[in-house]
C-alpha atoms as a PDB file:
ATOM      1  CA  UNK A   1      -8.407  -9.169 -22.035  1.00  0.00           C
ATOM      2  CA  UNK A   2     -11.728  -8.146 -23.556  1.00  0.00           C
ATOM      3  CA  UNK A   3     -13.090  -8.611 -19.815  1.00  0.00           C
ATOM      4  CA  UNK A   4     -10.667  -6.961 -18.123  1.00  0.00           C
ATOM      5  CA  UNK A   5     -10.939  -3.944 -20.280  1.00  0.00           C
ATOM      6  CA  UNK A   6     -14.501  -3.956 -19.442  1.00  0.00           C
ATOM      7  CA  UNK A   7     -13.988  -3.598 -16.289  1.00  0.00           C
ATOM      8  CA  UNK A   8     -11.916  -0.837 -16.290  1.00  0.00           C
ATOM      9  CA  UNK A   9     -14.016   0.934 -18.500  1.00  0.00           C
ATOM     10  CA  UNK A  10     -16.838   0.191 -15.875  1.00  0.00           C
ATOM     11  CA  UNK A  11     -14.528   1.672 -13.226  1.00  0.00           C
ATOM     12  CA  UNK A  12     -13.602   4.659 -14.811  1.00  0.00           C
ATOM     13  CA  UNK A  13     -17.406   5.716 -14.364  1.00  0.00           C
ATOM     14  CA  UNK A  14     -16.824   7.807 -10.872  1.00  0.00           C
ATOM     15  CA  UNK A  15     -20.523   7.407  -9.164  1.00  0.00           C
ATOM     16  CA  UNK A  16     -19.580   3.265  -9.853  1.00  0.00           C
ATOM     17  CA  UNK A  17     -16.078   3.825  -8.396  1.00  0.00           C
ATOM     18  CA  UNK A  18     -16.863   5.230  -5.529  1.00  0.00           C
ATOM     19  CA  UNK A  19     -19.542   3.004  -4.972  1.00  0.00           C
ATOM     20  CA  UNK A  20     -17.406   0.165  -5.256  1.00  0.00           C
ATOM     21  CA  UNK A  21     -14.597   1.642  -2.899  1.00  0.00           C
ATOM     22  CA  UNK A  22     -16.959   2.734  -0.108  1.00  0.00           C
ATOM     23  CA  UNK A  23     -18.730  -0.621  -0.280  1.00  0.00           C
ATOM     24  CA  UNK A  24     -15.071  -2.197   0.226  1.00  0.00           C
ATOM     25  CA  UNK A  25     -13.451   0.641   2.536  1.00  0.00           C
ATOM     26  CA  UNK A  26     -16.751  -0.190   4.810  1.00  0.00           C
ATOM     27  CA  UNK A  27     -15.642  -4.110   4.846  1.00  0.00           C
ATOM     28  CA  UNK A  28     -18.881  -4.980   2.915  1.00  0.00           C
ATOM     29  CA  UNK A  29     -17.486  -7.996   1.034  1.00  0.00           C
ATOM     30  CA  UNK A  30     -21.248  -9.089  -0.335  1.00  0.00           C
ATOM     31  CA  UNK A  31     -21.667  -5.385  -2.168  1.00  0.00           C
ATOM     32  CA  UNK A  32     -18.410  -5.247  -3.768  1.00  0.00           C
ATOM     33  CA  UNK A  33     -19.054  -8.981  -5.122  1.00  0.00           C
ATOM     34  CA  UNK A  34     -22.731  -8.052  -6.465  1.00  0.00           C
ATOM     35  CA  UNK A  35     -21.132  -4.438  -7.838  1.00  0.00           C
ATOM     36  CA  UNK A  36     -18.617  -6.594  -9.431  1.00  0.00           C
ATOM     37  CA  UNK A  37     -20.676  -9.246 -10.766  1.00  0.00           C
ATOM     38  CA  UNK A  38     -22.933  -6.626 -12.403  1.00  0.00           C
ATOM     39  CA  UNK A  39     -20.196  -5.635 -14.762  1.00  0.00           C
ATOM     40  CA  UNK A  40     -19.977  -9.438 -16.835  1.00  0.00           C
ATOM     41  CA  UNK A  41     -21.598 -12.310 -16.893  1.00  0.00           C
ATOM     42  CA  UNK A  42     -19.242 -14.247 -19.012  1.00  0.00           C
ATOM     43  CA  UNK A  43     -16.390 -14.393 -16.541  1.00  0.00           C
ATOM     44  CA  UNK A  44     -15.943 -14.973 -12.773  1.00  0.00           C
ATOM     45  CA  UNK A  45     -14.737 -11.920 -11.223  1.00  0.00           C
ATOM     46  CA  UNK A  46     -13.615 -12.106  -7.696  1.00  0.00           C
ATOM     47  CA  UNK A  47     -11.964  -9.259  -5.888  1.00  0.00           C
ATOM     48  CA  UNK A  48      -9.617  -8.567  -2.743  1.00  0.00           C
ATOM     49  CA  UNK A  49      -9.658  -5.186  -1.240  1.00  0.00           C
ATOM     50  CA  UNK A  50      -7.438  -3.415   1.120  1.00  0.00           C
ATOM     51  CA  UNK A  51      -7.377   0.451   3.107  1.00  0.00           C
ATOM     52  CA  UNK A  52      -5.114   1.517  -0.087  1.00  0.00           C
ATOM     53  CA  UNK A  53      -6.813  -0.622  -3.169  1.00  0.00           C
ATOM     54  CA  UNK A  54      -8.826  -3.649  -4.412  1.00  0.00           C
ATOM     55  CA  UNK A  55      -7.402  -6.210  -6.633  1.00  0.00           C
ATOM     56  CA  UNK A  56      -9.784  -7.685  -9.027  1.00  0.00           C
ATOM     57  CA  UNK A  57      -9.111 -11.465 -10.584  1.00  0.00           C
ATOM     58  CA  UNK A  58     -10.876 -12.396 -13.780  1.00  0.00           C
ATOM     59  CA  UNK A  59     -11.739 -16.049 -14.404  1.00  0.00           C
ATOM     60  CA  UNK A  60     -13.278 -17.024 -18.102  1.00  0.00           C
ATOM     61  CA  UNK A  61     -16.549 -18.797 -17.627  1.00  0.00           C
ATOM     62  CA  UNK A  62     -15.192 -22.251 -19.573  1.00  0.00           C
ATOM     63  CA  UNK A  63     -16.407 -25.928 -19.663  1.00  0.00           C
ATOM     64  CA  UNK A  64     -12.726 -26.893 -20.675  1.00  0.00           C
ATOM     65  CA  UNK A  65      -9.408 -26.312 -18.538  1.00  0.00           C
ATOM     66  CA  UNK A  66      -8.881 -22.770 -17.758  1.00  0.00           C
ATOM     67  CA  UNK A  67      -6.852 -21.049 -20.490  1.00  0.00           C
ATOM     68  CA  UNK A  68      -5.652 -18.071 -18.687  1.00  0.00           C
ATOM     69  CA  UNK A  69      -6.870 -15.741 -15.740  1.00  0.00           C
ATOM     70  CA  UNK A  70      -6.024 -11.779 -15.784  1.00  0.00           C
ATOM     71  CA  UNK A  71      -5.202 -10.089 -12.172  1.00  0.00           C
ATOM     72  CA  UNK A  72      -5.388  -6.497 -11.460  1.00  0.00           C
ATOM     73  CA  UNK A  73      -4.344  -4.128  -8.622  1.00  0.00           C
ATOM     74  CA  UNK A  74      -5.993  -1.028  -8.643  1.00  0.00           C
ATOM     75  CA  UNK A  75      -5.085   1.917  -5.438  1.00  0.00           C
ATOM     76  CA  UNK A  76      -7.652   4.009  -4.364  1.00  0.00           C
ATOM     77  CA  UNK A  77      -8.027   7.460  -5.741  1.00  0.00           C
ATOM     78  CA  UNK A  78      -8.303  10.486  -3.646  1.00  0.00           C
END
């Protein structure tokens, strides 16, 4: 949870936001990943995006079986 509320703190930042949703809204998969990625290094973050949102799955970094995994749908702002 820690992760994910990192991550929508991160988000709430509007210069990152937008970056993030015109990177995704222009189909560029590899920015969105890198934008993503720059937010944690302690979990693996993988996202989905779509014309009305992006949808953002958090994966702990563990050497043991995965204990949970946190999924988020966000929509685009205007």
């Amino acid at each position: 949870m820690e992760e994910g509320y990192k991550i929508l703190n991160r988000l709430s930042d509007h210069a990152f936001a937008v970056q993030v949703m015109t990177a995704a809204q222009a189909g560029n998969k590899q920015e969105v990943d890198r934008l993503m990625k720059s937010i944690s290094s302690r979990s693996k973050i993988s996202s989905e995006f779509s014309p009305s949102g992006i949808g953002i799955t958090v994966d702990p970094l563990v050497e043991t079986d995965p204990c949970c995994k946190l999924a988020m749908f966000l929509k685009w702002g205007k």
